[in-house]
Protein backbone atom coordinates (compact mmCIF):
# COMPACT_ATOMS: atom_id res chain seq x y z
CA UNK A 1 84.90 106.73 77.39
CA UNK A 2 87.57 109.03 76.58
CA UNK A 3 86.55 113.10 76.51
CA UNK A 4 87.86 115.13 73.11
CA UNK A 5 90.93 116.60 74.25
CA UNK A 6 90.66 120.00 73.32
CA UNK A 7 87.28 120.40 74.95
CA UNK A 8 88.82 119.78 78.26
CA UNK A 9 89.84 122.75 80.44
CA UNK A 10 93.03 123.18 82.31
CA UNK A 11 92.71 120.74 85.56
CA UNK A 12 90.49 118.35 83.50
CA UNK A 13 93.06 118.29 80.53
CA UNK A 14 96.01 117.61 83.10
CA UNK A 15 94.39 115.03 85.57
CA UNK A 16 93.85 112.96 82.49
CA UNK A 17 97.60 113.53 80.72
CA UNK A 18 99.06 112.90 84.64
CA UNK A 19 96.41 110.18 86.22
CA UNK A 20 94.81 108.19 83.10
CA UNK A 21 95.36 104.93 83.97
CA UNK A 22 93.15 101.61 84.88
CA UNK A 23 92.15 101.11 88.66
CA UNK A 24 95.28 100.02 89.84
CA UNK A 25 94.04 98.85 93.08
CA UNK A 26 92.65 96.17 91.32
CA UNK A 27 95.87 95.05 89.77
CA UNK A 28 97.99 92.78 91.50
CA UNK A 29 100.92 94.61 90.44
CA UNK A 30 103.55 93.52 93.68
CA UNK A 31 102.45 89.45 93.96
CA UNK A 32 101.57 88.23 96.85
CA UNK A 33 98.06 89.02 96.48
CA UNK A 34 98.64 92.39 97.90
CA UNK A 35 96.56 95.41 96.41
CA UNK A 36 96.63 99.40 96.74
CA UNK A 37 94.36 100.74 99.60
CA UNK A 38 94.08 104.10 101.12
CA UNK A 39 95.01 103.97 104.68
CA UNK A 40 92.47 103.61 107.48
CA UNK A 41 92.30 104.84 111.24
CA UNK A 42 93.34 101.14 112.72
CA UNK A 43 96.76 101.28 110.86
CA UNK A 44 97.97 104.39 112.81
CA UNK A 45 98.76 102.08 116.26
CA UNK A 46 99.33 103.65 119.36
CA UNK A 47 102.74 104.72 119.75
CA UNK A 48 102.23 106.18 115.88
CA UNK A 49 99.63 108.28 116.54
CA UNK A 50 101.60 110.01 119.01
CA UNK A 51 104.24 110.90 116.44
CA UNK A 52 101.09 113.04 114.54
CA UNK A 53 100.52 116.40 115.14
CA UNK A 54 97.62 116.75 115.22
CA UNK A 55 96.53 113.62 115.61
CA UNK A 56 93.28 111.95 114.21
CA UNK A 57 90.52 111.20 116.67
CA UNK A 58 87.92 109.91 113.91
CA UNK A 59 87.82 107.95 110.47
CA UNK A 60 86.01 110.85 109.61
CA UNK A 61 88.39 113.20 110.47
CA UNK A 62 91.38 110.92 108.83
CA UNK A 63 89.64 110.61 105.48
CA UNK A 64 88.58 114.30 105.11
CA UNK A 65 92.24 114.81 105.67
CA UNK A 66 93.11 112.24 103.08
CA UNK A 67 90.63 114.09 100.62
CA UNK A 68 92.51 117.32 101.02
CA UNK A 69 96.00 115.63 100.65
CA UNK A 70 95.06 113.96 97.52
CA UNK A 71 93.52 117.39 96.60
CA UNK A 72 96.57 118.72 97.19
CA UNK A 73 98.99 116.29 95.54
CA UNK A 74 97.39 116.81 92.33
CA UNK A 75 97.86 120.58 92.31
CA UNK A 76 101.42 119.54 93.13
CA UNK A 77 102.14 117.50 90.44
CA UNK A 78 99.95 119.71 87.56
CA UNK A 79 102.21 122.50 88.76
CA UNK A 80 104.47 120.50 88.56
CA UNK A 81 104.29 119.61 84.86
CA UNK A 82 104.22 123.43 84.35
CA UNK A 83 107.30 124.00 85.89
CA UNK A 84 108.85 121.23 83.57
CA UNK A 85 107.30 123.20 80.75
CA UNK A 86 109.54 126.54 82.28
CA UNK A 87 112.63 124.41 82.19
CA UNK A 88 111.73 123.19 78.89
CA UNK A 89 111.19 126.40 77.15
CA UNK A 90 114.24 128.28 78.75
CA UNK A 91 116.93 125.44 78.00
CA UNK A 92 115.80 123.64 74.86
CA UNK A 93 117.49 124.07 71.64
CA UNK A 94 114.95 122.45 69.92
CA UNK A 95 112.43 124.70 68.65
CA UNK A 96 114.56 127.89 68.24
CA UNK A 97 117.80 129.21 68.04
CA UNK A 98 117.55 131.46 70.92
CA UNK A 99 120.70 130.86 73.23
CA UNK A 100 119.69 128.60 76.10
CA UNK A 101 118.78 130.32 79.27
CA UNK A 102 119.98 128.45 82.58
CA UNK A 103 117.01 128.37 85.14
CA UNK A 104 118.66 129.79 88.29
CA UNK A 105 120.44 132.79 86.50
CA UNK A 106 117.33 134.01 84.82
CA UNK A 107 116.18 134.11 88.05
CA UNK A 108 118.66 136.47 89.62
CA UNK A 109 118.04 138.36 86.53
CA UNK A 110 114.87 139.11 87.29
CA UNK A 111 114.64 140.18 90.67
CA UNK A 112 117.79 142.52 90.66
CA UNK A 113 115.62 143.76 87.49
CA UNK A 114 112.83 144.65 90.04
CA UNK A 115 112.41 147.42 92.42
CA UNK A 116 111.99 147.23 95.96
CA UNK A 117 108.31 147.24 96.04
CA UNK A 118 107.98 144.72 93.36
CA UNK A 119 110.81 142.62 94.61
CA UNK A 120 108.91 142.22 97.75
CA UNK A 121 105.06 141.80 96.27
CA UNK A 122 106.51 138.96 93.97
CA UNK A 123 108.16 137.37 96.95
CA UNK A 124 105.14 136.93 98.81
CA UNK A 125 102.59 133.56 98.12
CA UNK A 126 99.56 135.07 98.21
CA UNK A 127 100.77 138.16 95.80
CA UNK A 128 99.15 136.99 91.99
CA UNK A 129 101.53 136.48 89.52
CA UNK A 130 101.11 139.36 86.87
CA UNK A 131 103.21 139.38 83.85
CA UNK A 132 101.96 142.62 82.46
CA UNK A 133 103.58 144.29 86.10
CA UNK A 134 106.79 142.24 86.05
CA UNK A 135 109.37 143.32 83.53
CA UNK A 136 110.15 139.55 82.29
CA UNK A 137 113.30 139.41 80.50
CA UNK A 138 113.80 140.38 76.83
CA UNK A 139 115.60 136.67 76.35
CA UNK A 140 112.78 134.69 78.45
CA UNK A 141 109.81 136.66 76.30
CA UNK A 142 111.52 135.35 73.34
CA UNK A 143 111.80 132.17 73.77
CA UNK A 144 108.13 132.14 75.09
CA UNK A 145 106.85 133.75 71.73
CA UNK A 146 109.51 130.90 69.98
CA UNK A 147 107.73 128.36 71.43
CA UNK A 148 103.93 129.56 70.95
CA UNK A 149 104.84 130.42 67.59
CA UNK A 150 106.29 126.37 67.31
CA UNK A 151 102.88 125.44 68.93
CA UNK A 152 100.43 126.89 67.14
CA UNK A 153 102.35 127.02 63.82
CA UNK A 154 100.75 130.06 62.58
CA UNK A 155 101.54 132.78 64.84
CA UNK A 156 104.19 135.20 63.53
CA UNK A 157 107.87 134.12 64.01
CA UNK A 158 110.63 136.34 66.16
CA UNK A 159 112.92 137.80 63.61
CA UNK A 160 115.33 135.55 61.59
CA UNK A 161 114.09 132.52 64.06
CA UNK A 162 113.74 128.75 62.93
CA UNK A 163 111.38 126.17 63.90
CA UNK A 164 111.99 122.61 63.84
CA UNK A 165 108.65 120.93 64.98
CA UNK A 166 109.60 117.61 62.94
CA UNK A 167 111.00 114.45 63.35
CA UNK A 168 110.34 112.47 66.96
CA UNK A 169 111.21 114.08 69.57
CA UNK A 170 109.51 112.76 72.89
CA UNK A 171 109.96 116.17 74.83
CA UNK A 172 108.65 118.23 71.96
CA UNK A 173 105.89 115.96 71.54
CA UNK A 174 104.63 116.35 75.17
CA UNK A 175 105.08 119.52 75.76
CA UNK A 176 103.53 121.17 72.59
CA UNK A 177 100.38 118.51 72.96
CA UNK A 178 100.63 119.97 76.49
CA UNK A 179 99.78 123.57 75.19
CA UNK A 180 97.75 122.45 72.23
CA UNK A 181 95.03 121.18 74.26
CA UNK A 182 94.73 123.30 76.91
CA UNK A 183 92.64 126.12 76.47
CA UNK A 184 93.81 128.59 78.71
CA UNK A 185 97.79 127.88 78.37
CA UNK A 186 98.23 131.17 76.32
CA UNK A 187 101.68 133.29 76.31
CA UNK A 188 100.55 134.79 79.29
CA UNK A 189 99.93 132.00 80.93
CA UNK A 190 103.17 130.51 80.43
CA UNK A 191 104.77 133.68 81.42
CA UNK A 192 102.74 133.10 85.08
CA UNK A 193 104.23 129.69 85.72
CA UNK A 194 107.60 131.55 84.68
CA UNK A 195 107.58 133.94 87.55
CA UNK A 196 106.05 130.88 89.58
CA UNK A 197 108.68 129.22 89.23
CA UNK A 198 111.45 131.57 89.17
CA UNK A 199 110.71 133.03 93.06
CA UNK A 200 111.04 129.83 93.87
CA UNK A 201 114.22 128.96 92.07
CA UNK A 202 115.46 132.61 93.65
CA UNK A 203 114.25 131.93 97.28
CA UNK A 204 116.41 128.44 96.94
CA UNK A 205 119.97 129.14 95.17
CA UNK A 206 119.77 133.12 96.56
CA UNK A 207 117.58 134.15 99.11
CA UNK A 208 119.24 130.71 101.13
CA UNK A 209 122.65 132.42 101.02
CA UNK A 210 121.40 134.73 103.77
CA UNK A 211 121.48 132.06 106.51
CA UNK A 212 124.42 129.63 108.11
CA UNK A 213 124.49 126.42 106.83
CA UNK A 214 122.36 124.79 109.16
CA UNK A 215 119.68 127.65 108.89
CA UNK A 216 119.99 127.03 105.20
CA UNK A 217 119.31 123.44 105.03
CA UNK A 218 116.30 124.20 107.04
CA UNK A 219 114.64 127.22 104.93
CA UNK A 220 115.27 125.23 101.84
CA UNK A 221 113.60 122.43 103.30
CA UNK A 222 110.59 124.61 104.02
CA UNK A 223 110.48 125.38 100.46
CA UNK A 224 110.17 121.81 99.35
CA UNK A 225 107.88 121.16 101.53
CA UNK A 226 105.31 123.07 99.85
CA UNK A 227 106.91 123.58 96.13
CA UNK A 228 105.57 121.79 92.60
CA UNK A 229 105.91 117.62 92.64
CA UNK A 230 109.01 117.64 90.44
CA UNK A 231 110.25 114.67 88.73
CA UNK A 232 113.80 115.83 88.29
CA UNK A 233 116.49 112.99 88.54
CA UNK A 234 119.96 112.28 88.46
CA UNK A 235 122.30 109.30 88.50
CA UNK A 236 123.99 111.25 91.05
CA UNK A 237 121.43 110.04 93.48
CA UNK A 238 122.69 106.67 92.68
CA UNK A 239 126.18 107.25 94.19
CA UNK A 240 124.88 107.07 97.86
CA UNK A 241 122.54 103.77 96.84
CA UNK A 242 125.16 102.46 95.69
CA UNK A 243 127.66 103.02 98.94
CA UNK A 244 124.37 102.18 101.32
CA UNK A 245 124.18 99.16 99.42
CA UNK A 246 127.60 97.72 99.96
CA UNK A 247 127.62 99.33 103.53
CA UNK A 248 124.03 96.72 104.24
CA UNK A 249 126.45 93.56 102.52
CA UNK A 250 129.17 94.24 105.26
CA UNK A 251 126.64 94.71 107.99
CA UNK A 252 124.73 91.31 106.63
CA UNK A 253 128.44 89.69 106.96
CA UNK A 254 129.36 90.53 109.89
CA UNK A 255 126.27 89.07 111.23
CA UNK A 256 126.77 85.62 109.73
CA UNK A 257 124.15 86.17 107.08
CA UNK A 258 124.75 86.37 102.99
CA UNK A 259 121.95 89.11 102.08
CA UNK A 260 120.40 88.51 98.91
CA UNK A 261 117.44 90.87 97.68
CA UNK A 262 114.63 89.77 95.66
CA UNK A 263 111.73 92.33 96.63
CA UNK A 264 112.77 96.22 96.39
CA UNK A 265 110.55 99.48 96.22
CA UNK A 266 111.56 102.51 94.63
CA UNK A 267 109.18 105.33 95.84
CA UNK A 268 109.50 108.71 93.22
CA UNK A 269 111.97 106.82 90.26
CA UNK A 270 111.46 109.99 88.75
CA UNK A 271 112.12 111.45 84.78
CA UNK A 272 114.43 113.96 83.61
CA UNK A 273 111.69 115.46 81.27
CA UNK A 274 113.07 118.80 81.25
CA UNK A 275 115.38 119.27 84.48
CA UNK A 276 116.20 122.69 86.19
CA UNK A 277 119.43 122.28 84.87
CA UNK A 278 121.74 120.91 82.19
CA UNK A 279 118.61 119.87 79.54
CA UNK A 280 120.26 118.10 76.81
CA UNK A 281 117.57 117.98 73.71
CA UNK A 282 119.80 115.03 71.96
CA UNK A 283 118.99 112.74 74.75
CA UNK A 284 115.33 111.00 75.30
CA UNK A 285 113.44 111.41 78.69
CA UNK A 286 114.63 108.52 81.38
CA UNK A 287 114.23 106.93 84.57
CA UNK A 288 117.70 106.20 85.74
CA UNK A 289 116.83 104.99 88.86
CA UNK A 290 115.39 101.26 88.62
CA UNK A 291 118.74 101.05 86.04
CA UNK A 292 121.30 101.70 88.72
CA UNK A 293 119.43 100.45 91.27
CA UNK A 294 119.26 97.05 88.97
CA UNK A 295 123.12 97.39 88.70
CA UNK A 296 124.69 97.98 91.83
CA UNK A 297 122.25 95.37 93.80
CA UNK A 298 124.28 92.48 90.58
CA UNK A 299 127.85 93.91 91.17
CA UNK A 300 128.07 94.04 94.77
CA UNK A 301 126.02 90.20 94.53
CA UNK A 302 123.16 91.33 96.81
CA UNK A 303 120.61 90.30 93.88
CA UNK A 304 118.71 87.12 94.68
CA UNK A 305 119.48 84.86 91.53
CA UNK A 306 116.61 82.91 91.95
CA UNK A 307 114.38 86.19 91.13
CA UNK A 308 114.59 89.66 91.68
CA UNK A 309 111.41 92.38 91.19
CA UNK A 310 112.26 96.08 91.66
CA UNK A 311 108.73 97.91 91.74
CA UNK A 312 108.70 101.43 91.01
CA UNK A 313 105.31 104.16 92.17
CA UNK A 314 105.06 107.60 92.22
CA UNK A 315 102.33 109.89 91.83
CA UNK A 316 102.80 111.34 88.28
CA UNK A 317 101.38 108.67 86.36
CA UNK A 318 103.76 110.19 83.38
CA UNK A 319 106.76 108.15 85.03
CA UNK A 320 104.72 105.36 85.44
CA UNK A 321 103.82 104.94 81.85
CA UNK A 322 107.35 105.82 80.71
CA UNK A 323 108.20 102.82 82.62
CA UNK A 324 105.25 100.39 81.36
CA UNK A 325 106.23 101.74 77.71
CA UNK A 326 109.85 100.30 78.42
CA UNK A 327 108.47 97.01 79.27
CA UNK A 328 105.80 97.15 76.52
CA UNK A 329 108.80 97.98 73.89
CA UNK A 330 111.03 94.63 75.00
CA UNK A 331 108.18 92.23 75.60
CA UNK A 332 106.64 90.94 78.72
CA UNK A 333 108.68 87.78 78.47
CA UNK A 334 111.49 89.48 77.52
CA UNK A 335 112.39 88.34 74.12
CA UNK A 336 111.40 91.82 72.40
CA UNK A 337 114.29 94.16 71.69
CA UNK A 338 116.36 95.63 74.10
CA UNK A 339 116.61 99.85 75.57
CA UNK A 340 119.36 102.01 74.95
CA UNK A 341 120.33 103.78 78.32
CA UNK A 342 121.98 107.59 78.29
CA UNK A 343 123.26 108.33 81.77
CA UNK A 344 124.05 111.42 82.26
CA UNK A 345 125.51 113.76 85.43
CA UNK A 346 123.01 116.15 86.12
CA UNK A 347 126.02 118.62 87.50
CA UNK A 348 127.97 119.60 84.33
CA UNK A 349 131.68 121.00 84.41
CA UNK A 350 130.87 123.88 82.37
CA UNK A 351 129.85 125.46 86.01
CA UNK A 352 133.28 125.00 87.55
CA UNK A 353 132.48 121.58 89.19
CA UNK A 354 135.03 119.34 89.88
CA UNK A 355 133.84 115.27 90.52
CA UNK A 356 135.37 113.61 93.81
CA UNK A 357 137.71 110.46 93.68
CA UNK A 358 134.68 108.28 94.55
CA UNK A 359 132.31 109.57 92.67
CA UNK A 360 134.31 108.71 89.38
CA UNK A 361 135.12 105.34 90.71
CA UNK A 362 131.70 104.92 90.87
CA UNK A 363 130.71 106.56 87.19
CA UNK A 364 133.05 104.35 85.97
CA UNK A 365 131.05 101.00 87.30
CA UNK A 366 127.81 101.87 86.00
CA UNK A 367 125.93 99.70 83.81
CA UNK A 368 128.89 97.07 83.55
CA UNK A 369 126.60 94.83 85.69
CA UNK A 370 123.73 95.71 83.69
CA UNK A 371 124.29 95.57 79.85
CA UNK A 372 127.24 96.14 77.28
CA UNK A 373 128.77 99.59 77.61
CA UNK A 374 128.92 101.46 74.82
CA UNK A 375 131.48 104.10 75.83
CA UNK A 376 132.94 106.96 72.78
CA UNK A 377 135.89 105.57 70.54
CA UNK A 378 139.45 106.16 72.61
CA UNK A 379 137.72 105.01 75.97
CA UNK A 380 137.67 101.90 77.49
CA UNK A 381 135.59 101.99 80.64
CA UNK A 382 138.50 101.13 82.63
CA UNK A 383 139.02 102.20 86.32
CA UNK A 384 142.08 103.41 86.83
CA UNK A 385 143.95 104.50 90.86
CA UNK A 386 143.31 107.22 90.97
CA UNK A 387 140.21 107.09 88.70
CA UNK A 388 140.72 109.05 85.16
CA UNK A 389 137.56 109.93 82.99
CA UNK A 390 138.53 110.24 79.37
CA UNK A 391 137.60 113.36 78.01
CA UNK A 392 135.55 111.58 75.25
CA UNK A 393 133.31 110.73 77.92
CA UNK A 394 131.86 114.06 78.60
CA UNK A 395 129.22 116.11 76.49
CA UNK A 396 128.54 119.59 77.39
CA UNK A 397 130.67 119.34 80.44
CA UNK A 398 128.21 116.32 81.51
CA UNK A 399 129.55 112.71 82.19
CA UNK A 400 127.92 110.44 79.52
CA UNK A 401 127.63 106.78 79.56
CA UNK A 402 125.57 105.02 77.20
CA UNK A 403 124.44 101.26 77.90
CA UNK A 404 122.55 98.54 76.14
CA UNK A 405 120.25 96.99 77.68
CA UNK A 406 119.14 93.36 77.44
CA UNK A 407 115.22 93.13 77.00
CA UNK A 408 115.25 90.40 79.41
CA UNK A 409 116.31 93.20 82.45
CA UNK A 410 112.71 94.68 81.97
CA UNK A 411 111.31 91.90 83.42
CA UNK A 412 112.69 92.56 86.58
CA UNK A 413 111.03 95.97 86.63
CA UNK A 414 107.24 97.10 87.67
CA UNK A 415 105.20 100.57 88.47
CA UNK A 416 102.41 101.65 89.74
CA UNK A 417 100.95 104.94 90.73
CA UNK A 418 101.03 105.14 95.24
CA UNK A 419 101.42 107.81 97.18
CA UNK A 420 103.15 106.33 99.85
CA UNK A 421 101.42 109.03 102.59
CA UNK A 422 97.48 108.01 101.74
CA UNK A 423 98.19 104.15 100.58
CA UNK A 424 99.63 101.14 101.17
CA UNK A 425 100.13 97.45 99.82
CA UNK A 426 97.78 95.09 101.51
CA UNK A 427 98.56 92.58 102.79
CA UNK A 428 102.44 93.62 103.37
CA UNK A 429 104.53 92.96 99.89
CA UNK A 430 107.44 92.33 102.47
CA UNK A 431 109.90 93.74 100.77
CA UNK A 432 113.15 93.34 102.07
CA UNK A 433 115.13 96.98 100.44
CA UNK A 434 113.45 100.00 99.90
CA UNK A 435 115.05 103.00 98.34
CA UNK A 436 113.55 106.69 98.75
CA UNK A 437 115.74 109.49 97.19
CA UNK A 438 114.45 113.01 97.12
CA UNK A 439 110.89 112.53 98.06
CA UNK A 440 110.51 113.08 102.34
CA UNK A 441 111.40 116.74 101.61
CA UNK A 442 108.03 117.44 100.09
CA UNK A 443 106.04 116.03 102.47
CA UNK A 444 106.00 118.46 105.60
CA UNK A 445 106.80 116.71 109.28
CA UNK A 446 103.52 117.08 111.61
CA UNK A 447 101.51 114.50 109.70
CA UNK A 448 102.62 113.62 105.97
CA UNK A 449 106.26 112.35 106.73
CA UNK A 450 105.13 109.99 109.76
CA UNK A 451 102.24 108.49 107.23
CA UNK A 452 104.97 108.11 104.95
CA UNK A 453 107.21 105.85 106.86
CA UNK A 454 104.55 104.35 108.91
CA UNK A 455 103.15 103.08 105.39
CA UNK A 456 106.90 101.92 104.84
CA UNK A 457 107.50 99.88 106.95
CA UNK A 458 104.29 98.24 107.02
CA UNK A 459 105.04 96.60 103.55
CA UNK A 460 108.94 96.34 104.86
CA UNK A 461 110.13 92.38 105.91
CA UNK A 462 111.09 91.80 109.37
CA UNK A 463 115.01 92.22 109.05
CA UNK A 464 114.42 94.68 105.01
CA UNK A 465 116.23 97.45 104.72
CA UNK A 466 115.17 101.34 104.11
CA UNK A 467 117.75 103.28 102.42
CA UNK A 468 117.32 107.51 101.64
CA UNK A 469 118.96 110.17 101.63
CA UNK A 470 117.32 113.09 104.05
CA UNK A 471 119.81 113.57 106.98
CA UNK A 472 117.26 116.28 108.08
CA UNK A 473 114.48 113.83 109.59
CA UNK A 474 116.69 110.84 111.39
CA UNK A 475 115.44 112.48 114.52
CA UNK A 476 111.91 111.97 113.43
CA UNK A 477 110.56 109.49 116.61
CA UNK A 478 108.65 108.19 113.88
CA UNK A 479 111.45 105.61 113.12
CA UNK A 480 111.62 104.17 116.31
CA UNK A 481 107.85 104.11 116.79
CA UNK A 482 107.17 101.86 113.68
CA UNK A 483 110.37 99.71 113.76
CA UNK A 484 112.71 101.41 111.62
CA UNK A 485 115.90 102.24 113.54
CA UNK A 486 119.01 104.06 112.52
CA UNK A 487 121.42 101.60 111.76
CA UNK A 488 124.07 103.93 109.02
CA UNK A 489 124.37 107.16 108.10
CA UNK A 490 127.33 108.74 105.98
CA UNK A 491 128.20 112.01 104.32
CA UNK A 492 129.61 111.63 100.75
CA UNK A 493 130.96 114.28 98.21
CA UNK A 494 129.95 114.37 94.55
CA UNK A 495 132.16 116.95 93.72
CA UNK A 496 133.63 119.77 94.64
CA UNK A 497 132.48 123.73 93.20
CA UNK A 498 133.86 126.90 93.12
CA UNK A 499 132.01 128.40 96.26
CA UNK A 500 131.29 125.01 97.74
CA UNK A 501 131.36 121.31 97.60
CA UNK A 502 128.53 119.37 96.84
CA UNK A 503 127.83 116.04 99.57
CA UNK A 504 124.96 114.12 99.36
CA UNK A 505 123.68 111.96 102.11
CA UNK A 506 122.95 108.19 102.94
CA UNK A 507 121.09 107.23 106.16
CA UNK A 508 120.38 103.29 106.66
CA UNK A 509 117.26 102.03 108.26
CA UNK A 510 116.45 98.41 109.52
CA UNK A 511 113.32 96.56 109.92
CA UNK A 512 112.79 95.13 113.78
């Protein structure tokens, strides 16, 4: 039975918008027979359990764990949603015609705002967050009152603002019902998850400068570890699939076999609701991930042609559903209509970035493998040595593709909600790739990473492949310990910035 909406209160209200969904563990969602379960004591074997600190000496003690983690994941992810909701309201032009704010800079703007004192108490974790204290920004309070005022449709408007709350616009649409129906989601409310949200942003692009770059890397990591579950995502995290990828074909070669894939995992696809950065309104919410993923596996011919599945989980059930709506919209079978796919940089010239040779060679594949590209008039899609993007091809200083998609790709796709620390497929999907982009940073080393890949490679074939992108953790013993040794790892540029390039990296993994 389904509870009136706007008689729920704030974690009731949210655990229904981020977790409604059917018992999945009863849905056989992967073949094989295999089902979700939560992990028990007699899957950590004995060289494992040495890689956990501390370690479990109980079921008891391994589930009451378990109960916190899940505990704790679902703060994650509500908070989560409310940082999405800060993003949202500083960059959307939308609902008013306030000048976009961009994340990181407002920020900056409001500590050097701050004194000393107040610098320091906002700093702090277990300092509360009080708006009335903290002088918030003239520009972030109006957009704030812009969008309450767009919410409730009654309050008073800023002077000589607009609001546009018609037509369909997905973002508007969540966001508002967001506020709508949460009770205690008032101005100052939002204005708490603001300056939530901005010490974090502030400890990451400014407090980080303090340290070398190693001592960087591992302060920022120490910030993800315990920051909001965000669903951010770029097709920029596709470049180093897509190298990995043709990296695992040579290595396949050279050892007399002809890799083809027909089982892959994504863990954390992810949706751009309302990234940190670069929010463009005109463009609908997506999942690029299971796209590119879908594209580079056909051009490089690593997809098995006698079937491919590429299963998607995460732990915001609002990325699985986006997904399941996509499948729902062109037909189980595949005959419905096809999807229109926008993909879009996430880095953006208009902040003096500059994309690497390889990088645009790689832009300029996408989605030929996977639909009819639909480029602007003048361009042709063509790669050209050295690679030239047509001008036409940018919006906002973003690089924009656009790609139809045949409704028949769909049913190549599935999701679920998993989080890969607690649960596991069982018995073993055996899947022979699986791809994990910007998710081990949140999960902090002594217990939840280890659980992470031990789960891995328990549903990995003998001989699969795990592909990510956290250079940080190939140290981890963990690997070793549950048969996932280093077999790759490269260093790639996206582009190159005014301070600083920007790499990404790749690290291979094989299945003993």
């Amino acid at each position: 039975m389904r509870i009136g909406l706007r008689l729920l209160p704030l974690a009731a209200l949210l655990l229904f918008l981020i977790f409604n969904t059917v018992e999945q563990s009863e849905v056989d969602a992967v073949g094989k027979g295999s089902k979700r379960r939560r992990i028990a004591l007699n899957d950590l074997g004995t060289g494992l359990a040495k890689t956990i600190t501390p370690g479990f000496q109980t079921s008891a003690e391994l589930e009451k764990y378990l109960d916190t983690l899940d505990e704790s994941t679902t703060r994650r992810v509500i908070e989560g949603e409310f940082e999405h909701l800060i993003y949202y309201i500083l960059q959307s032009r939308y609902f008013t015609s306030f000048k976009p704010i961009e994340p990181a800079l407002s920020s900056k703007e409001l500590f050097d705002s701050l004194d000393p004192v107040d610098r320091d108490r906002l700093l702090s974790d277990g300092a509360p967050l009080d708006p009335a204290r903290i002088p918030i920004p003239v520009s972030v309070r109006q957009r704030v009152a812009s969008f309450k005022a767009a919410v409730d449709r009654s309050s008073p408007l800023p002077k000589g603002q607009f609001v546009r709350t018609d037509g369909d616009n997905e973002r508007w649409r969540y966001f508002s019902t967001l506020v709508r129906t949460t009770r205690d989601t008032s101005a100052p409310r939002i204005e708490i998850e603001y300056l939530r949200t901005m010490r974090f942003l502030y400890r990451k692009e400014f407090l980080s400068r303090q340290f070398d770059p190693a001592g960087q890397a591992d302060y920022i990591s120490g910030l993800y570890r315990t920051r909001a579950h965000s669903t951010d995502t770029q097709i920029e995290a596709g470049f180093g699939v897509d190298t990995a990828l043709a990296l695992i074909g040579q290595i396949e070669e050279q050892s007399g076999r002809k890799r083809r894939f027909s089982r892959v995992l994504i863990v954390g696809p992810g949706q751009d609701l309302a990234p940190r950065t670069g929010l463009l309104d005109q463009l609908a919410p997506q999942s690029f991930q299971p796209f590119t993923l879908l594209d580079s596996l056909r051009r490089l011919g690593l997809a098995d042609p006698r079937g491919l599945n590429v299963h998607c989980v995460d732990v915001n059930q609002r990325v699985i559903d986006h997904i399941d709506a996509l499948r729902g919209q062109t037909g189980q079978t595949g005959t419905g209509r096809g999807i229109r796919l926008d993909l879009v940089s996430g880095l953006t010239e208009r902040y003096g970035w500059s994309f690497s040779t390889d990088f645009k060679e790689y832009f300029l594949k996408l989605g030929v493998s996977l639909g009819t590209v639909k480029d602007p008039p003048g361009t042709n899609g063509a790669v050209s040595s050295p690679p030239q993007l047509d001008r036409n091809l940018f919006q906002d200083g973003h690089l924009v593709r656009q790609v139809e998609v045949p409704a028949d790709v769909m049913t190549h796709l599935s999701a679920e909600r998993l989080n890969i620390i607690t649960e596991r497929y069982d018995p073993s999907p055996q899947f022979d790739l699986v791809v994990v982009t910007n998710v081990f940073p949140y999960f902090e080393i002594g217990r939840e990473l280890p659980l992470s890949i031990a789960n891995l490679a328990a549903m990995t074939v003998a001989g699969g492949w795990l592909v990510h992108n956290e250079l940080s953790i190939i140290g981890n013993q963990v690997f070793n310990e549950v048969g996932l040794p280093v077999r790759q790892v490269r260093t790639l540029m996206i582009a190159s910035g005014e301070s600083r390039p920007l790499y990404d990296g790749v690290v291979i993994h094989q299945r003993q």
